[in-house]
Protein backbone atom coordinates (compact mmCIF):
# COMPACT_ATOMS: atom_id res chain seq x y z
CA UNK A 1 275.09 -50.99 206.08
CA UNK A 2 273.21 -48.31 208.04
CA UNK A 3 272.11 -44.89 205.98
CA UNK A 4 273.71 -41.85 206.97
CA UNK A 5 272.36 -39.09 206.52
CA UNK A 6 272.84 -35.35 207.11
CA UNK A 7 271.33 -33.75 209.87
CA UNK A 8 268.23 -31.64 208.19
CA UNK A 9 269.00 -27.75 208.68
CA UNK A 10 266.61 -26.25 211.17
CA UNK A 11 263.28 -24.75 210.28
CA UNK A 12 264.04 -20.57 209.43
CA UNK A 13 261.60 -18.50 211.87
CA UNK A 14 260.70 -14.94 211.12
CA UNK A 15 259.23 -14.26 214.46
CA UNK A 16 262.14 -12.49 215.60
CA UNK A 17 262.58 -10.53 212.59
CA UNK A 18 258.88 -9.61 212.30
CA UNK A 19 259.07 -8.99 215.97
CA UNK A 20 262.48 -6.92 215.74
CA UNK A 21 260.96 -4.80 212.97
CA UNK A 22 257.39 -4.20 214.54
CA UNK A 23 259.19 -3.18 217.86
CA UNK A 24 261.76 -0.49 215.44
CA UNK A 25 258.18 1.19 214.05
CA UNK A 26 256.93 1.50 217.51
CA UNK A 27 259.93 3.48 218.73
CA UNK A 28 260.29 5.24 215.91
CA UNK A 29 256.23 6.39 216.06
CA UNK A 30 256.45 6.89 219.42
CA UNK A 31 259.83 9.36 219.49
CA UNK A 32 258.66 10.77 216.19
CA UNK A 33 258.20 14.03 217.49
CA UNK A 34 261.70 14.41 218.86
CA UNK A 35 263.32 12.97 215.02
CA UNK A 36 260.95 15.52 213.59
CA UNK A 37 262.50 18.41 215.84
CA UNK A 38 265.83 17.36 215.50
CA UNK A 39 265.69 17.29 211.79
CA UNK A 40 264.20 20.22 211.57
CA UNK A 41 266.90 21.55 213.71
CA UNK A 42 269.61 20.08 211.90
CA UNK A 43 268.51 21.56 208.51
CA UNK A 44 267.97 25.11 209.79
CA UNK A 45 271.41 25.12 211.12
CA UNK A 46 273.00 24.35 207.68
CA UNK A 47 270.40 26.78 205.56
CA UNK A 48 271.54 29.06 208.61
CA UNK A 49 274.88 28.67 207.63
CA UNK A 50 274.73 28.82 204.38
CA UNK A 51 272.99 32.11 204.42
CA UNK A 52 275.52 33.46 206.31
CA UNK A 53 278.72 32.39 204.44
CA UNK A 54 280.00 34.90 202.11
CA UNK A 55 280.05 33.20 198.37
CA UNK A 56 283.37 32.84 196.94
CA UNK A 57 283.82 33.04 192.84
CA UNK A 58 286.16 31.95 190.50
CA UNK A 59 287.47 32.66 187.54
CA UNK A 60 290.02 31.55 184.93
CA UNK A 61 291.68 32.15 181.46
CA UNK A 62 293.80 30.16 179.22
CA UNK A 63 297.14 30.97 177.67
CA UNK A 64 298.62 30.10 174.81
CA UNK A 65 303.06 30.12 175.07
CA UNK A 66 304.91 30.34 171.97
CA UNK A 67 307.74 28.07 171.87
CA UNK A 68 311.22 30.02 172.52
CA UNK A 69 313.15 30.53 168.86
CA UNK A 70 316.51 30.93 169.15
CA UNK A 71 318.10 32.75 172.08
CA UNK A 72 317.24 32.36 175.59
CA UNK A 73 314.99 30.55 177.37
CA UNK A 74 313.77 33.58 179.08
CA UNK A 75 315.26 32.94 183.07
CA UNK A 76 316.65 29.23 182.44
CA UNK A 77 319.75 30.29 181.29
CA UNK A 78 320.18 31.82 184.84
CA UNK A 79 319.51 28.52 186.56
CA UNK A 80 318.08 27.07 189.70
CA UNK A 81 317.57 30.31 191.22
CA UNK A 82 315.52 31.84 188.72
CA UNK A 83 313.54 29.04 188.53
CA UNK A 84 314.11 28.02 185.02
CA UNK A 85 314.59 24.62 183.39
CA UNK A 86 314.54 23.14 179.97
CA UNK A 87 310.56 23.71 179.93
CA UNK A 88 310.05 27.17 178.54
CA UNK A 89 306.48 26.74 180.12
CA UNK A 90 307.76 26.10 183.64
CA UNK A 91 309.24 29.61 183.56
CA UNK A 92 306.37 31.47 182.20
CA UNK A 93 304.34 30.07 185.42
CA UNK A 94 306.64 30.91 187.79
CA UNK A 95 306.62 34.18 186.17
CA UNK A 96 302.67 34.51 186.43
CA UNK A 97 302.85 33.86 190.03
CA UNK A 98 305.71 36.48 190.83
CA UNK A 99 305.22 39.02 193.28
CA UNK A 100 305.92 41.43 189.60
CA UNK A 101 302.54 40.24 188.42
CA UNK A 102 300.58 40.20 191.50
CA UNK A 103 301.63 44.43 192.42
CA UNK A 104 301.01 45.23 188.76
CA UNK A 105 297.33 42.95 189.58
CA UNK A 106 296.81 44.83 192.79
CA UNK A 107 297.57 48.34 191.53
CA UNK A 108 295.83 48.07 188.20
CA UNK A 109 292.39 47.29 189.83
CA UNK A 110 293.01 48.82 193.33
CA UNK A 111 292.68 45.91 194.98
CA UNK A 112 293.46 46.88 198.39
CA UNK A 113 290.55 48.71 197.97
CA UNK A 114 287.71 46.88 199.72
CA UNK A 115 283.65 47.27 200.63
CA UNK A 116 283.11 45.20 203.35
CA UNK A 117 279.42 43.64 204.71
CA UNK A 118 277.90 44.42 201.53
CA UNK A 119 276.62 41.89 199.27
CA UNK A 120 277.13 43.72 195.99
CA UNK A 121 280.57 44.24 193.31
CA UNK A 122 282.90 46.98 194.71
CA UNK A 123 281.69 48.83 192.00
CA UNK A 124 277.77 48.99 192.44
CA UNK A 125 278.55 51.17 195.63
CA UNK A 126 281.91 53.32 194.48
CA UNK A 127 284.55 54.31 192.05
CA UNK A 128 288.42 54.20 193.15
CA UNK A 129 289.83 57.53 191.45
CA UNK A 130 293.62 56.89 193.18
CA UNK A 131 294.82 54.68 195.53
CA UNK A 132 298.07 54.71 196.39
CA UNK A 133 300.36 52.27 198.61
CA UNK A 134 299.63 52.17 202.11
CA UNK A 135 301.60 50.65 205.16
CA UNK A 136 298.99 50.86 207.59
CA UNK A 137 294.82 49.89 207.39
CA UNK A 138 292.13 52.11 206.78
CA UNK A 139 288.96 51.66 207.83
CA UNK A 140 286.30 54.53 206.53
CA UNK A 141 282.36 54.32 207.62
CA UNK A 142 279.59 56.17 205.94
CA UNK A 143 276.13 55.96 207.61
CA UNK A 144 273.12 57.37 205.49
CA UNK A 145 270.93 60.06 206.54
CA UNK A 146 267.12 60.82 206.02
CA UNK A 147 268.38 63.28 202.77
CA UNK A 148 270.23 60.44 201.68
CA UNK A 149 273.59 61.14 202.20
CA UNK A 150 276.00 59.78 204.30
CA UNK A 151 278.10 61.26 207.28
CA UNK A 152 281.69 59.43 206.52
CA UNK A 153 284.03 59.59 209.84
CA UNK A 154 287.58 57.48 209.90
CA UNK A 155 287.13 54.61 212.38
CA UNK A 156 290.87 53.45 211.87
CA UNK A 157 293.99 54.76 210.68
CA UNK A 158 293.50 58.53 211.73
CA UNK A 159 292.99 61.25 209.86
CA UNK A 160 289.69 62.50 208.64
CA UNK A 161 287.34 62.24 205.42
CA UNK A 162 286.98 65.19 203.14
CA UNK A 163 283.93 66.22 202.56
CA UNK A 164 282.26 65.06 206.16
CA UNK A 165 278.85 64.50 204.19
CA UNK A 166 279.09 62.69 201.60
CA UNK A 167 275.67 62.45 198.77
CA UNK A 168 275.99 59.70 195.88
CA UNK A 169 278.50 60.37 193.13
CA UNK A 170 280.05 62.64 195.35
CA UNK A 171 284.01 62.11 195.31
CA UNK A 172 285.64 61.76 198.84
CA UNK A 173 288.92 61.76 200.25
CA UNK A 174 290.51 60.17 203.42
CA UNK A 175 294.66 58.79 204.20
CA UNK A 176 295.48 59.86 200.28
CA UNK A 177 292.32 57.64 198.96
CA UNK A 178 290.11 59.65 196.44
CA UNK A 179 287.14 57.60 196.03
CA UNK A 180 283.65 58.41 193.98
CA UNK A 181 280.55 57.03 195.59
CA UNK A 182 278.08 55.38 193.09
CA UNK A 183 274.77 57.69 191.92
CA UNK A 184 272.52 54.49 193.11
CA UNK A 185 273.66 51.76 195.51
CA UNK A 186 271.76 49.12 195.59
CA UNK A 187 269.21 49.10 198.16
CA UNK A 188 270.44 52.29 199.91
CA UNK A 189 272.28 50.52 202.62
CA UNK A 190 272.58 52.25 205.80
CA UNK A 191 276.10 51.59 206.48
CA UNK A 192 278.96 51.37 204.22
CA UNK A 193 282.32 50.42 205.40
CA UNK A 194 285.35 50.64 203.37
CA UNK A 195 288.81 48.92 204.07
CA UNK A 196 292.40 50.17 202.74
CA UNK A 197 294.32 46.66 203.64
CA UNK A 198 297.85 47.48 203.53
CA UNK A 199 300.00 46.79 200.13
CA UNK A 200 302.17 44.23 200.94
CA UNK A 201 299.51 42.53 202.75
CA UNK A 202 297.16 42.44 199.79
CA UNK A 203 299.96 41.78 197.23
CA UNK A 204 300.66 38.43 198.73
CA UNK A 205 297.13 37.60 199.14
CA UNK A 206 296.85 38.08 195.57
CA UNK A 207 300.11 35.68 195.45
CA UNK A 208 298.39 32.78 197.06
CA UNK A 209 295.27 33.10 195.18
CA UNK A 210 296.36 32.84 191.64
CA UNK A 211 297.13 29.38 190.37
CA UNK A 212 298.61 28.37 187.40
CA UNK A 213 298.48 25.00 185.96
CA UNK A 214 299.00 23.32 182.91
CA UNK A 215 296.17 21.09 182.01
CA UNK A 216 298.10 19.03 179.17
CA UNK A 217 301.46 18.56 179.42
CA UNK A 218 301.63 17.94 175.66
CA UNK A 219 300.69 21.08 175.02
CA UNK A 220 301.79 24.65 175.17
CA UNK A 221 298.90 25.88 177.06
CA UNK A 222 298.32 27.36 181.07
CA UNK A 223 295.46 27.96 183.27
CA UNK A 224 295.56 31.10 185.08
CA UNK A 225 293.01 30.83 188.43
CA UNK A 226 291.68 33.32 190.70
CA UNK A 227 289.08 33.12 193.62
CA UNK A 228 287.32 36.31 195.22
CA UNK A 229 284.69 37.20 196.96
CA UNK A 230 283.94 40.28 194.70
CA UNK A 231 282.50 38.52 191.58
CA UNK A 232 283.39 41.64 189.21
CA UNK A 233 287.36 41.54 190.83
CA UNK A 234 287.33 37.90 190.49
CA UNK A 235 286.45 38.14 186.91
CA UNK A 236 289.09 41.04 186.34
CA UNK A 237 292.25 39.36 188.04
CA UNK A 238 293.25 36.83 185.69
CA UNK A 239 293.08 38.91 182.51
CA UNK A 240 295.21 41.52 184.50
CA UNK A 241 297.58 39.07 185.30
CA UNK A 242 297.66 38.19 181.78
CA UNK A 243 297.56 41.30 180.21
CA UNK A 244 300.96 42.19 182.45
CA UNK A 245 302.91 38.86 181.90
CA UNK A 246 301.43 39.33 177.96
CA UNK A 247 303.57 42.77 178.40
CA UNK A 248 306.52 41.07 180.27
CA UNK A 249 306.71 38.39 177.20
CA UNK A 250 307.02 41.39 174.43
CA UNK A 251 309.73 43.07 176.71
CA UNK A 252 311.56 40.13 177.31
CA UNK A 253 311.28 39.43 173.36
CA UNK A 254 313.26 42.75 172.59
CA UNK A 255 315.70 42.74 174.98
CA UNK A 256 316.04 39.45 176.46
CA UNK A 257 318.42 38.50 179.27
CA UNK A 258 318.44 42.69 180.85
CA UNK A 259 314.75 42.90 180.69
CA UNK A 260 314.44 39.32 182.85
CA UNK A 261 317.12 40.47 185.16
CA UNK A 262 315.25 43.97 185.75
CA UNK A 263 312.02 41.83 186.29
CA UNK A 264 314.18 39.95 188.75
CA UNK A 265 315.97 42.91 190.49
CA UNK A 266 311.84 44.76 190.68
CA UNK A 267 310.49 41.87 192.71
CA UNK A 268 313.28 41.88 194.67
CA UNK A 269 313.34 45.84 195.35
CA UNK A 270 310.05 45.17 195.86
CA UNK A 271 310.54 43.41 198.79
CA UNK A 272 313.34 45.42 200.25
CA UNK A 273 311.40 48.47 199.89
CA UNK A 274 308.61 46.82 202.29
């Protein structure tokens, strides 16, 4: 009986490997100098970038919702529309996201009030004394003289700025806006620029920037979330929202159903009014 047997496998070679690899080096050494400059490229574009992006903060506090005793369940009892269910919680959020919370936000730290360019807090460079509502932008610029202080002139919503020459913690006035320049800016810039953004505008900026979650579903707790750009505004904005909702709650606690149908009928005379 004749012995079969497997063919053997054939011998492994790593001359084409060895030769693959050597030939990879000897590109790579000879184009080195164009990898080299379009790294270098590469990474100065992102640090370039980078440099130029304004940063954005964030900042958050926690909540703690009593269960409802007795009573109402603040707006549940007047259904779909108000946004309630059997979740006492789910109310309170859609409360802290109203466009209530978010005016009272915007008008107790002038929000609409804005230094633009700058890379400092709103307040390193000025003070807002009054700000009231405003339809239209304002747009005020201060340029710096050799005394060191500035000649302010309206670039956008008419009207003029009272005094003309303004000198550091100097009040100012322009389009109903009393504002008190800071004593020492930082790094005596040599333009300032300063934005009214209309009301409505801001308030619903404010709107889509505040989240509220609920981290644990077991418990009675939210998360109330802001971003900014202004890291001293950003820090401010969710304890405003919760010290206003924190107000809401101890209305709401005395009077029940008129005080949430008020809060109801303000956000929508709110938006009527606009």
């Amino acid at each position: 009986m004749a012995d079969v047997r497997s063919p053997a496998p054939p011998a492994r070679s790593d001359a084409g490997s060895e030769f693959g690899v050597k030939e990879l080096f000897k590109t790579l050494r000879q184009n080195r100098l164009l990898i080299a400059g379009v790294t270098a490229a590469t990474m100065a574009v992102a640090a370039l970038f980078t440099w130029t992006q304004e940063p954005v903060y964030e900042s958050s506090v926690s909540l703690q919702l009593e269960e409802e005793k007795g009573g109402l369940n603040l707006l549940s009892e007047l259904g779909p529309l108000a946004g309630g269910g059997k979740d006492g919680i789910e109310t309170d959020m859609v409360v802290l996201q109203s466009r209530r919370i978010a005016e009272e936000v915007v008008d107790s730290l002038s929000l609409h009030v804005q230094v633009l360019d700058l890379p400092v807090p709103r307040s390193d460079v000025l003070t807002v004394v009054s700000a009231p509502q405003t339809r239209q932008p304002l747009l005020v610029e201060l340029r710096r003289r050799e005394d060191g202080a500035y000649d302010a002139a309206v670039r956008r919503g008419g009207g003029t700025v009272s005094p003309a020459v303004v000198r550091p913690g100097q009040q100012f006035q322009f389009g109903g806006v009393t504002l008190a320049l800071a004593r020492r800016i930082p790094d005596s810039p040599e333009r300032i620029r300063i934005a009214v953004a209309p009301y409505r505008q801001m308030v619903a900026g404010v709107m889509d920037r505040i989240t509220v979650t609920r981290p644990n579903r077991m418990a009675r707790v939210v998360r109330v979330g802001y971003q900014g750009t202004d890291p001293t505004l950003t820090a401010a904005v969710p304890n405003a929202a919760a010290s206003s909702f924190l107000a809401y709650k101890s209305l709401v606690g005395k009077t029940q159903t008129s005080s949430t149908v008020e809060f109801l009928r303000g956000q929508v005379t709110s938006y009527e009014g606009d």
